[in-house]
PDB file of N, CA and C in Angstrom:
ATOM      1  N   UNK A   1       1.585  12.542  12.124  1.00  0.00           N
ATOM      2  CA  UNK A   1       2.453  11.722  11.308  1.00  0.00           C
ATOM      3  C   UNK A   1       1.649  10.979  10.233  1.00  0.00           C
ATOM      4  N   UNK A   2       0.372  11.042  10.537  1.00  0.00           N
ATOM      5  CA  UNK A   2      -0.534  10.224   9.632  1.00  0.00           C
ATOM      6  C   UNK A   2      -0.866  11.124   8.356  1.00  0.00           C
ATOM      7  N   UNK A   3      -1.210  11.987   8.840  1.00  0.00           N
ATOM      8  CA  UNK A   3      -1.511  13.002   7.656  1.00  0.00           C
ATOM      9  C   UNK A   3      -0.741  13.236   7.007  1.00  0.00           C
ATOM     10  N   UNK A   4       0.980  13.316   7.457  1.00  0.00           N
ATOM     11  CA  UNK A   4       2.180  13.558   6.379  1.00  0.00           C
ATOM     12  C   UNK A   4       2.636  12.662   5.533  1.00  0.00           C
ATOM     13  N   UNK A   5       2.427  11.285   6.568  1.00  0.00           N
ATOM     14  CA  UNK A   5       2.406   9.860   5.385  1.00  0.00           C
ATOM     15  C   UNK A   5       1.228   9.562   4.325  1.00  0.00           C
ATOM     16  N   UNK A   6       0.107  10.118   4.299  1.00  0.00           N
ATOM     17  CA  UNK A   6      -0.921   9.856   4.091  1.00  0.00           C
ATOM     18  C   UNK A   6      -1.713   8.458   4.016  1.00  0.00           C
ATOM     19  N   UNK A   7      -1.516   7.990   5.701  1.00  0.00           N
ATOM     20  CA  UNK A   7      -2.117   7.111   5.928  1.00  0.00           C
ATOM     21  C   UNK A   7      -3.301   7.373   6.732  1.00  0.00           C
ATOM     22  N   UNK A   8      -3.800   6.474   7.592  1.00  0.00           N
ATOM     23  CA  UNK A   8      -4.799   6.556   8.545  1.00  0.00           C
ATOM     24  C   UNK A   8      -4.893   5.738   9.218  1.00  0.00           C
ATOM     25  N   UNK A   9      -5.468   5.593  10.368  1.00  0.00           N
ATOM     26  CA  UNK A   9      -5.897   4.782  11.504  1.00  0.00           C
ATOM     27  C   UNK A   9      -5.937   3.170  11.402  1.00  0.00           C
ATOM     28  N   UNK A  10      -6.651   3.214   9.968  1.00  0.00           N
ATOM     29  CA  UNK A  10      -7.006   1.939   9.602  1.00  0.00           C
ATOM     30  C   UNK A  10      -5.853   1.400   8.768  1.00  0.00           C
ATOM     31  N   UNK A  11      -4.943   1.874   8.517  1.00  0.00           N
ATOM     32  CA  UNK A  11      -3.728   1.410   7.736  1.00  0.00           C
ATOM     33  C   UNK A  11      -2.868   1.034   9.070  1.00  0.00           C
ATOM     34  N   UNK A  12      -3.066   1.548  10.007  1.00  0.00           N
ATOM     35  CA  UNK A  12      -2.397   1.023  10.952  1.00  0.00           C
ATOM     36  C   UNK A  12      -2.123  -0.485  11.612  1.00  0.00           C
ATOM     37  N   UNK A  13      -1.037  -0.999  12.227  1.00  0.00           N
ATOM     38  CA  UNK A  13      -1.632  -2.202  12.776  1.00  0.00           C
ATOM     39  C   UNK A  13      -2.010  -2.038  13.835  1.00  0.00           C
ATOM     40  N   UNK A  14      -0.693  -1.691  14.934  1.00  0.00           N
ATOM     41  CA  UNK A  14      -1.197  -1.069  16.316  1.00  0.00           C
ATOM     42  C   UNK A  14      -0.422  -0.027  16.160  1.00  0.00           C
ATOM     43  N   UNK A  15      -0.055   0.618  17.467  1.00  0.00           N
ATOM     44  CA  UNK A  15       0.369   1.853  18.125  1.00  0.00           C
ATOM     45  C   UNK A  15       1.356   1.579  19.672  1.00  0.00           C
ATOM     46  N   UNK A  16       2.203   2.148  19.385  1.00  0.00           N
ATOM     47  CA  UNK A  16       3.045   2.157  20.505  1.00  0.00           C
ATOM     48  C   UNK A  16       3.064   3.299  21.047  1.00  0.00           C
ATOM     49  N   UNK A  17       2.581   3.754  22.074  1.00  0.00           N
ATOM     50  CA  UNK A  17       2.706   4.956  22.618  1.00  0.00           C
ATOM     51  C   UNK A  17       3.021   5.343  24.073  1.00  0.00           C
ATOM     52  N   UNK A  18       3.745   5.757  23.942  1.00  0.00           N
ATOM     53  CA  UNK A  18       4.829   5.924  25.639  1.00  0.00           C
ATOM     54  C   UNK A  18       3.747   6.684  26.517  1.00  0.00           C
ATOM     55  N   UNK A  19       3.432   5.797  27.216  1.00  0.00           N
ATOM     56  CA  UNK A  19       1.965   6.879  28.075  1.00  0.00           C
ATOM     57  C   UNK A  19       3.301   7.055  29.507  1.00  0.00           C
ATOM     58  N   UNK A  20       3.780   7.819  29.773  1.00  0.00           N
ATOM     59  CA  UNK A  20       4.479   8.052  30.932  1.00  0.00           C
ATOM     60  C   UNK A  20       3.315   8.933  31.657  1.00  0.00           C
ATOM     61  N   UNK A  21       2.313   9.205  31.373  1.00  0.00           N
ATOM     62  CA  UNK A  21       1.439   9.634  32.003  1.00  0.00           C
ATOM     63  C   UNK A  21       0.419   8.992  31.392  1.00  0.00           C
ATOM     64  N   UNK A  22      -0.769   8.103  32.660  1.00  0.00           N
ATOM     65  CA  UNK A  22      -1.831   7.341  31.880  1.00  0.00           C
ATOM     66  C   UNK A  22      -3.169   8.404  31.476  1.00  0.00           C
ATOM     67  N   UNK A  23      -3.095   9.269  32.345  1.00  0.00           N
ATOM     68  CA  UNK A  23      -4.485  10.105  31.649  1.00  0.00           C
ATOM     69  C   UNK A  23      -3.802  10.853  30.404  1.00  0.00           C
ATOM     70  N   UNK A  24      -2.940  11.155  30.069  1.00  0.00           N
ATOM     71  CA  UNK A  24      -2.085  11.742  28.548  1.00  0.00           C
ATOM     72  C   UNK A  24      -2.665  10.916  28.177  1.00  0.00           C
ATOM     73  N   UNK A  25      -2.062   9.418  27.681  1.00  0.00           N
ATOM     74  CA  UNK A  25      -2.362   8.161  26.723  1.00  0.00           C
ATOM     75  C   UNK A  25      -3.421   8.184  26.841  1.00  0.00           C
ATOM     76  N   UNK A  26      -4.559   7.916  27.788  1.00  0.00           N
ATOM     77  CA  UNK A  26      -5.942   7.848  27.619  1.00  0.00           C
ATOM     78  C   UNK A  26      -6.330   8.724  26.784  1.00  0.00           C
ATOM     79  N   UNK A  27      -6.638  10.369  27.155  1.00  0.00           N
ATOM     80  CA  UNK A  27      -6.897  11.236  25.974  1.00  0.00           C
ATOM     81  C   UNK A  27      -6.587  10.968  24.956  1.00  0.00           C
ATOM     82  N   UNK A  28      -5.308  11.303  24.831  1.00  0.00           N
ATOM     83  CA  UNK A  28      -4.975  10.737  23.162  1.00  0.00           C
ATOM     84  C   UNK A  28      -5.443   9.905  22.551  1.00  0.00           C
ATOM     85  N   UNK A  29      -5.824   8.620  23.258  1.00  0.00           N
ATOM     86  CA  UNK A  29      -6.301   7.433  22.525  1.00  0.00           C
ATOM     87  C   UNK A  29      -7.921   8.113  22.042  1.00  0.00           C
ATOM     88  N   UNK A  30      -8.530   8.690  22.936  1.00  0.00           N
ATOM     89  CA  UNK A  30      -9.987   8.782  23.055  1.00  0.00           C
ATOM     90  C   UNK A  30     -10.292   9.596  21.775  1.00  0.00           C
ATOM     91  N   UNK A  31      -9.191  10.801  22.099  1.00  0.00           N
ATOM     92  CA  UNK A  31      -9.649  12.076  21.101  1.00  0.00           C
ATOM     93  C   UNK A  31      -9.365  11.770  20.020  1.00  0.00           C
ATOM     94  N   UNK A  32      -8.369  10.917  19.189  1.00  0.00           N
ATOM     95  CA  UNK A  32      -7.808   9.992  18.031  1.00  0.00           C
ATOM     96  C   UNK A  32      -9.140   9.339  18.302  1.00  0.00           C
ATOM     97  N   UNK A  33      -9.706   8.735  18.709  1.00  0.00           N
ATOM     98  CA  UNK A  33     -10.385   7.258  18.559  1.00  0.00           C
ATOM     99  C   UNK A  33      -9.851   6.263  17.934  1.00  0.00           C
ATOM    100  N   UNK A  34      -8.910   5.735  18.675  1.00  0.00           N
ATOM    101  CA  UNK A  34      -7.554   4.425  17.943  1.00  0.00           C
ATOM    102  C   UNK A  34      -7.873   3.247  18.921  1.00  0.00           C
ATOM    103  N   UNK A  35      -8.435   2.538  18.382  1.00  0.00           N
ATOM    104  CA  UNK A  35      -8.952   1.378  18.840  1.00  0.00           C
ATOM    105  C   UNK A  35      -7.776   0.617  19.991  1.00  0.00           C
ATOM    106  N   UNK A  36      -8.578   0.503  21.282  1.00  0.00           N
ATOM    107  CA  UNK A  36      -7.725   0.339  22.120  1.00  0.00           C
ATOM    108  C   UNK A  36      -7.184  -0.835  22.250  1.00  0.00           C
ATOM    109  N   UNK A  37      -7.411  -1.722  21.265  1.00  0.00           N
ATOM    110  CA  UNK A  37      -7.045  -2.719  21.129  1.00  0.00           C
ATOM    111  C   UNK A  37      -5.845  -2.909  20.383  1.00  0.00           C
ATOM    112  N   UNK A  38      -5.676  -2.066  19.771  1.00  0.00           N
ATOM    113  CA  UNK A  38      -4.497  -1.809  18.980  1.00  0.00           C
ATOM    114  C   UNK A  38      -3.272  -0.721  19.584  1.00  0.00           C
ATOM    115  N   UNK A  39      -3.725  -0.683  20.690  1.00  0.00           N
ATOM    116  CA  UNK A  39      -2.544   0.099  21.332  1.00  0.00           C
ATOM    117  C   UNK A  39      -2.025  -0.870  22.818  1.00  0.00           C
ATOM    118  N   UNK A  40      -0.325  -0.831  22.677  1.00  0.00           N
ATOM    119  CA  UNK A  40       0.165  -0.898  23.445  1.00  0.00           C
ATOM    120  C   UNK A  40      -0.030  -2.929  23.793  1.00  0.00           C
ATOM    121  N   UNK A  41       0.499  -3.449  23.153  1.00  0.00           N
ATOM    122  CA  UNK A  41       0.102  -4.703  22.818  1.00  0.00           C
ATOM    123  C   UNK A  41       0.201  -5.949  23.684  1.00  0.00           C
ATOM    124  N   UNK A  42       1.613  -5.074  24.273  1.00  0.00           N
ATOM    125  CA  UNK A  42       2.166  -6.112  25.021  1.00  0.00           C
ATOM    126  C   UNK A  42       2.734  -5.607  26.365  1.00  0.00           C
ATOM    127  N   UNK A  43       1.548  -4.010  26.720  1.00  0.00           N
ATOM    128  CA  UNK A  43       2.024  -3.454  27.493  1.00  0.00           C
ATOM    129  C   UNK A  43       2.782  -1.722  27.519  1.00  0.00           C
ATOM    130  N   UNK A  44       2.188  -0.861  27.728  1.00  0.00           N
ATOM    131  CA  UNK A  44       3.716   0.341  27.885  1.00  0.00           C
ATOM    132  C   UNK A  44       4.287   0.605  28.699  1.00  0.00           C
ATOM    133  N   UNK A  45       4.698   1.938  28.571  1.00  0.00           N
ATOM    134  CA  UNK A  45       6.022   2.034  29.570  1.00  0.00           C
ATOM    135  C   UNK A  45       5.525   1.895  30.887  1.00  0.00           C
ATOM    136  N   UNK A  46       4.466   2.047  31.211  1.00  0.00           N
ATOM    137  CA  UNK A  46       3.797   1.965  33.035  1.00  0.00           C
ATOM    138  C   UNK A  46       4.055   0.564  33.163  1.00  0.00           C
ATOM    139  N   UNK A  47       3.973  -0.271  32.211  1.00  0.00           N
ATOM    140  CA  UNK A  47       3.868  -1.869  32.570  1.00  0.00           C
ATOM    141  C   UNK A  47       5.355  -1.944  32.453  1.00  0.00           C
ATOM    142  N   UNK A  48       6.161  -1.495  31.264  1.00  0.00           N
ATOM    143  CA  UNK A  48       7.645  -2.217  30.710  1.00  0.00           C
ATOM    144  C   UNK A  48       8.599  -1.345  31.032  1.00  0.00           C
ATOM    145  N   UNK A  49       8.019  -0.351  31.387  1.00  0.00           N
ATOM    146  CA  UNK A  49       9.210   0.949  31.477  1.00  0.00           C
ATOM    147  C   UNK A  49       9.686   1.903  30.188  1.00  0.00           C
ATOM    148  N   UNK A  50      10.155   3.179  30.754  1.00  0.00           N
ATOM    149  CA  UNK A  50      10.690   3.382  29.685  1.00  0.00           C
ATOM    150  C   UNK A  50      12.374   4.481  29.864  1.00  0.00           C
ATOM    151  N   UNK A  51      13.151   3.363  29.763  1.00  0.00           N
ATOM    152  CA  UNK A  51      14.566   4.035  30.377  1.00  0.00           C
ATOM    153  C   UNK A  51      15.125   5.631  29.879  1.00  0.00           C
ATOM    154  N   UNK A  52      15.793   5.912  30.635  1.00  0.00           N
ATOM    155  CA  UNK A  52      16.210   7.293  30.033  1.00  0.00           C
ATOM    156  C   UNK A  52      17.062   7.607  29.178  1.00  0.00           C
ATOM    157  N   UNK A  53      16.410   7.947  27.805  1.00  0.00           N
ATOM    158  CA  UNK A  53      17.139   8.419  26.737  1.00  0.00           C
ATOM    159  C   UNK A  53      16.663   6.963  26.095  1.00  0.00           C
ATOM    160  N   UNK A  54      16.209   6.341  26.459  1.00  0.00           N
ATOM    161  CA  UNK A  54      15.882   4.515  25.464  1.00  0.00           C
ATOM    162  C   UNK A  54      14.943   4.553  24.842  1.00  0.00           C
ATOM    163  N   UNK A  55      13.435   5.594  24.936  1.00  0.00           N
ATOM    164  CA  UNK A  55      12.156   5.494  24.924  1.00  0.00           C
ATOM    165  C   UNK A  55      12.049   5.222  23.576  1.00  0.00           C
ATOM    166  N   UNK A  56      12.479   5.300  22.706  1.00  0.00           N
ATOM    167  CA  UNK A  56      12.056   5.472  21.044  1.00  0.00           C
ATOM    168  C   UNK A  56      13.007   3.637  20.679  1.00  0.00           C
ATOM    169  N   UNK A  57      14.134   3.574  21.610  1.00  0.00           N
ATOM    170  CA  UNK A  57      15.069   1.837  20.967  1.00  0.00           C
ATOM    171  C   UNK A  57      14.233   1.142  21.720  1.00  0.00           C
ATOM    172  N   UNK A  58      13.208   1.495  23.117  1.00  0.00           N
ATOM    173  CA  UNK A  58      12.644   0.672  23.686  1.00  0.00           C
ATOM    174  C   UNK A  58      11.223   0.397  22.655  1.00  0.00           C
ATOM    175  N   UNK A  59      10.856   1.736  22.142  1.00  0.00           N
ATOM    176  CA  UNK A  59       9.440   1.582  21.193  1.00  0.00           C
ATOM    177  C   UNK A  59       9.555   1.144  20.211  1.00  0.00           C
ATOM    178  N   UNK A  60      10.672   1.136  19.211  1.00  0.00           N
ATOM    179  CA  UNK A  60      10.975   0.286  18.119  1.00  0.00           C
ATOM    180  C   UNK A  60      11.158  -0.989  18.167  1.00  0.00           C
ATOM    181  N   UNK A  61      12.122  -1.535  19.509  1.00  0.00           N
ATOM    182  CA  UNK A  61      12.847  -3.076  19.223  1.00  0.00           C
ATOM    183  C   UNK A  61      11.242  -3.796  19.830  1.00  0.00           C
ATOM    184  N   UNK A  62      10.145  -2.787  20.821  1.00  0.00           N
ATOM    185  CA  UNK A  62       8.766  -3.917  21.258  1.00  0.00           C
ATOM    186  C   UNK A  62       8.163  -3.985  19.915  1.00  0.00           C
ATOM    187  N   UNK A  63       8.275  -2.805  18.972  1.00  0.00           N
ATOM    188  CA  UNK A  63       6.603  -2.976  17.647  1.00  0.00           C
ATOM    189  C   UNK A  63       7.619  -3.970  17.191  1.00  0.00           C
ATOM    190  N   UNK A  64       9.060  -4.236  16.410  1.00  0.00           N
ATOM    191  CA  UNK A  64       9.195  -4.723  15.036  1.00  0.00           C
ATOM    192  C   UNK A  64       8.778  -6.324  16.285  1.00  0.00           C
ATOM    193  N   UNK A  65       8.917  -6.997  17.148  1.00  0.00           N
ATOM    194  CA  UNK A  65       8.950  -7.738  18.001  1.00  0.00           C
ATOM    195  C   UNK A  65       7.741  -8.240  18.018  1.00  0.00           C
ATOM    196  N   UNK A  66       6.258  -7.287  17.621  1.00  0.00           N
ATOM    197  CA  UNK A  66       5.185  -7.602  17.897  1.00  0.00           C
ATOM    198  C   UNK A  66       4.415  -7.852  16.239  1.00  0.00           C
ATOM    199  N   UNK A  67       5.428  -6.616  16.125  1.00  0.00           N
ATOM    200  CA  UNK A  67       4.790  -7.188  14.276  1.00  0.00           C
ATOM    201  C   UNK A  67       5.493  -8.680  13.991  1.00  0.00           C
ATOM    202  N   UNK A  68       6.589  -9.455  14.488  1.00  0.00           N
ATOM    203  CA  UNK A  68       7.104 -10.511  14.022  1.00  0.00           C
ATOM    204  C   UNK A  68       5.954 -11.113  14.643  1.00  0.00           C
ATOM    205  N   UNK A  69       5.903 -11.314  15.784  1.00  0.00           N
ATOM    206  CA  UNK A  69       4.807 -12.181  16.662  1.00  0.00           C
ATOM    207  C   UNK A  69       3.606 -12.804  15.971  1.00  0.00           C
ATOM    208  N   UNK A  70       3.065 -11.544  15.206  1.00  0.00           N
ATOM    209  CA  UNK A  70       1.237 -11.160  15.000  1.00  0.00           C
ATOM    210  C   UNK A  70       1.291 -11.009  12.972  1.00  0.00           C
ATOM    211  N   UNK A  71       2.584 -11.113  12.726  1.00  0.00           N
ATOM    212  CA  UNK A  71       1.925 -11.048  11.440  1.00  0.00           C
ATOM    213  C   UNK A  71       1.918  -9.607  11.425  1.00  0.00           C
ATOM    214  N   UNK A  72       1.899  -8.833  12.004  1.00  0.00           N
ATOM    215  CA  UNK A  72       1.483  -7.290  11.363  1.00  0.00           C
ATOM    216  C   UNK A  72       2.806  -6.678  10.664  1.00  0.00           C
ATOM    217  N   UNK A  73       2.703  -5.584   9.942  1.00  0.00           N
ATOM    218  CA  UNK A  73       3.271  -4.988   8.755  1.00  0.00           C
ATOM    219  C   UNK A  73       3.359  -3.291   9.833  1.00  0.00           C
ATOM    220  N   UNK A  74       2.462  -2.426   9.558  1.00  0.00           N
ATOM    221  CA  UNK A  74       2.338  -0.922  10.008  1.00  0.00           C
ATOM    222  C   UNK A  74       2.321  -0.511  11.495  1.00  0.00           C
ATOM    223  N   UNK A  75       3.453  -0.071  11.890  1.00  0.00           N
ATOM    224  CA  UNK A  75       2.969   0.518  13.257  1.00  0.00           C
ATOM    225  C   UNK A  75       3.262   2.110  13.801  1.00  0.00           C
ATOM    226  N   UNK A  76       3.020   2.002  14.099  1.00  0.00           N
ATOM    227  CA  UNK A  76       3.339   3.779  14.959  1.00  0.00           C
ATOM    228  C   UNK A  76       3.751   3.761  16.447  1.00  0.00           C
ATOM    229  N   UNK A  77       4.814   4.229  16.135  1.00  0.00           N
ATOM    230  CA  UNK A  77       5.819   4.985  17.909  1.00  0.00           C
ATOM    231  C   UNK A  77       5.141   6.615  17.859  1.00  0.00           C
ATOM    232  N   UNK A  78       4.886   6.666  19.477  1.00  0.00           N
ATOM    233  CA  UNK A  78       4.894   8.051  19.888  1.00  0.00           C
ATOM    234  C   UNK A  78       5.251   8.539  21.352  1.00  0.00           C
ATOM    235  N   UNK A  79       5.769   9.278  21.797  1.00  0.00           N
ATOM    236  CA  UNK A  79       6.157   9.767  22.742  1.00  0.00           C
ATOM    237  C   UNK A  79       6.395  11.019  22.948  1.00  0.00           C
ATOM    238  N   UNK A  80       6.630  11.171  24.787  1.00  0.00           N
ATOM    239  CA  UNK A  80       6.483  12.681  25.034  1.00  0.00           C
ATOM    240  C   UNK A  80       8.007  13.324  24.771  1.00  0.00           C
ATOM    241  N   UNK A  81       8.148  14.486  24.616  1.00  0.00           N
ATOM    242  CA  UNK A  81       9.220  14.819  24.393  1.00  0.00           C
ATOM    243  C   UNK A  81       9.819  15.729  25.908  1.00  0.00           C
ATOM    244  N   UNK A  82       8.556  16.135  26.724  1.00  0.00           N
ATOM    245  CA  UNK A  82       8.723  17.214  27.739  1.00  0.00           C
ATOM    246  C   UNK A  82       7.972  18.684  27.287  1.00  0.00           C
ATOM    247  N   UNK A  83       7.988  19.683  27.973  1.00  0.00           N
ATOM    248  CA  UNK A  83       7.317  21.063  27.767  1.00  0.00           C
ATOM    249  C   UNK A  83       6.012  20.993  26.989  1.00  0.00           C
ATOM    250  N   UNK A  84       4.951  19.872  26.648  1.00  0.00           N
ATOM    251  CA  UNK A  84       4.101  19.502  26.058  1.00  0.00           C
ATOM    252  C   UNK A  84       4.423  19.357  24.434  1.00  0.00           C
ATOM    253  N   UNK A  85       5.413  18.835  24.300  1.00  0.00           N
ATOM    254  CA  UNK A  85       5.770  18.637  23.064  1.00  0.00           C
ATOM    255  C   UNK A  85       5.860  16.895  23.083  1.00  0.00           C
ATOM    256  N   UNK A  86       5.739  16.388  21.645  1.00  0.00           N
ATOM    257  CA  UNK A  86       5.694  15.164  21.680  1.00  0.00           C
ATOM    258  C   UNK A  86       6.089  14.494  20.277  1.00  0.00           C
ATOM    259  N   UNK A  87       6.217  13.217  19.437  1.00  0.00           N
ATOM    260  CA  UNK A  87       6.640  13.063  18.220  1.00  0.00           C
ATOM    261  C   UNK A  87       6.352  11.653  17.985  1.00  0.00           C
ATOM    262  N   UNK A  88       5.901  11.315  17.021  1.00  0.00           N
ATOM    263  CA  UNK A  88       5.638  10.340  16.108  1.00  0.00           C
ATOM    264  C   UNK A  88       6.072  10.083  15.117  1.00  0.00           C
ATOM    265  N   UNK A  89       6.169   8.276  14.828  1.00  0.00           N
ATOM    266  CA  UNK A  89       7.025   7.691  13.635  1.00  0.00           C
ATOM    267  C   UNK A  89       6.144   6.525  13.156  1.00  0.00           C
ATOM    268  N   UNK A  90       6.280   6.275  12.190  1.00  0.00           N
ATOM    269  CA  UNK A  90       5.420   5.249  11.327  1.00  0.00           C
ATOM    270  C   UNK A  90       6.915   4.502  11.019  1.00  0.00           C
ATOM    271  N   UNK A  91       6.502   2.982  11.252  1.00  0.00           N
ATOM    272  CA  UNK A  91       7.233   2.161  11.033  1.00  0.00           C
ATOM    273  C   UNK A  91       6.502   0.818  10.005  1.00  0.00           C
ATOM    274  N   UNK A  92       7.508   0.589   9.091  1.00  0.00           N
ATOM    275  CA  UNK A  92       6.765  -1.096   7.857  1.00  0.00           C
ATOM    276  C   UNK A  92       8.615  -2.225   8.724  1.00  0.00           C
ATOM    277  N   UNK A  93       7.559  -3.176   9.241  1.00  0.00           N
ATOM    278  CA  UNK A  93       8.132  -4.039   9.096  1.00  0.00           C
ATOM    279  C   UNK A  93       8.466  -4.938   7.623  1.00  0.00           C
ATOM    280  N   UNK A  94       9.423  -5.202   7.186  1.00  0.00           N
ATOM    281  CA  UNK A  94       9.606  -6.012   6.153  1.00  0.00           C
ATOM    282  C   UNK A  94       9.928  -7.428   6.248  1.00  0.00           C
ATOM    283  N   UNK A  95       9.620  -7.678   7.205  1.00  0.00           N
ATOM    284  CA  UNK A  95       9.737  -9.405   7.461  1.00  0.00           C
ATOM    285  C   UNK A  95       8.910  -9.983   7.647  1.00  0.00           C
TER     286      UNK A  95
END
């Protein structure tokens, strides 16, 4: 999603990413190298859950929530989709 927006890592603020599996999210984080500090801010779905069919209203309503919190502007949702498929969204808070 970064490459199609033509952003990057560092344009980012954090990252929301539905680890419904923690060694998935780990890799991902590692093989990205996305500063783990910037992921998952206030917790993911292992900590907050992530209801069925909610995962993307649950990943949107925590970032715009965290960008109000923190001042931040750029974030990114990602999640699994099933059959090893998965999808990402870049979100600008405007408030």
């Amino acid at each position: 999603v970064l490459e199609k927006t033509g952003l990057n890592k560092d344009d980012i603020d954090f990252f929301e990413i539905n680890e419904a599996f923690a060694s998935q999210a780990l890799y991902s984080i590692r093989h990205l190298a996305i500063p783990v500090e910037k992921v998952n801010v206030h917790g993911g779905a292992i900590a907050i859950g992530h209801p069925l069919g909610c995962t993307g209203a649950r990943q949107v309503a925590t970032g715009l929530n965290i960008a109000k919190q923190y001042g931040a502007r750029v974030f990114v949702t990602s999640m699994c989709i099933g059959s090893g498929m998965g999808m990402a969204a870049v979100f600008v808070s405007e408030e």
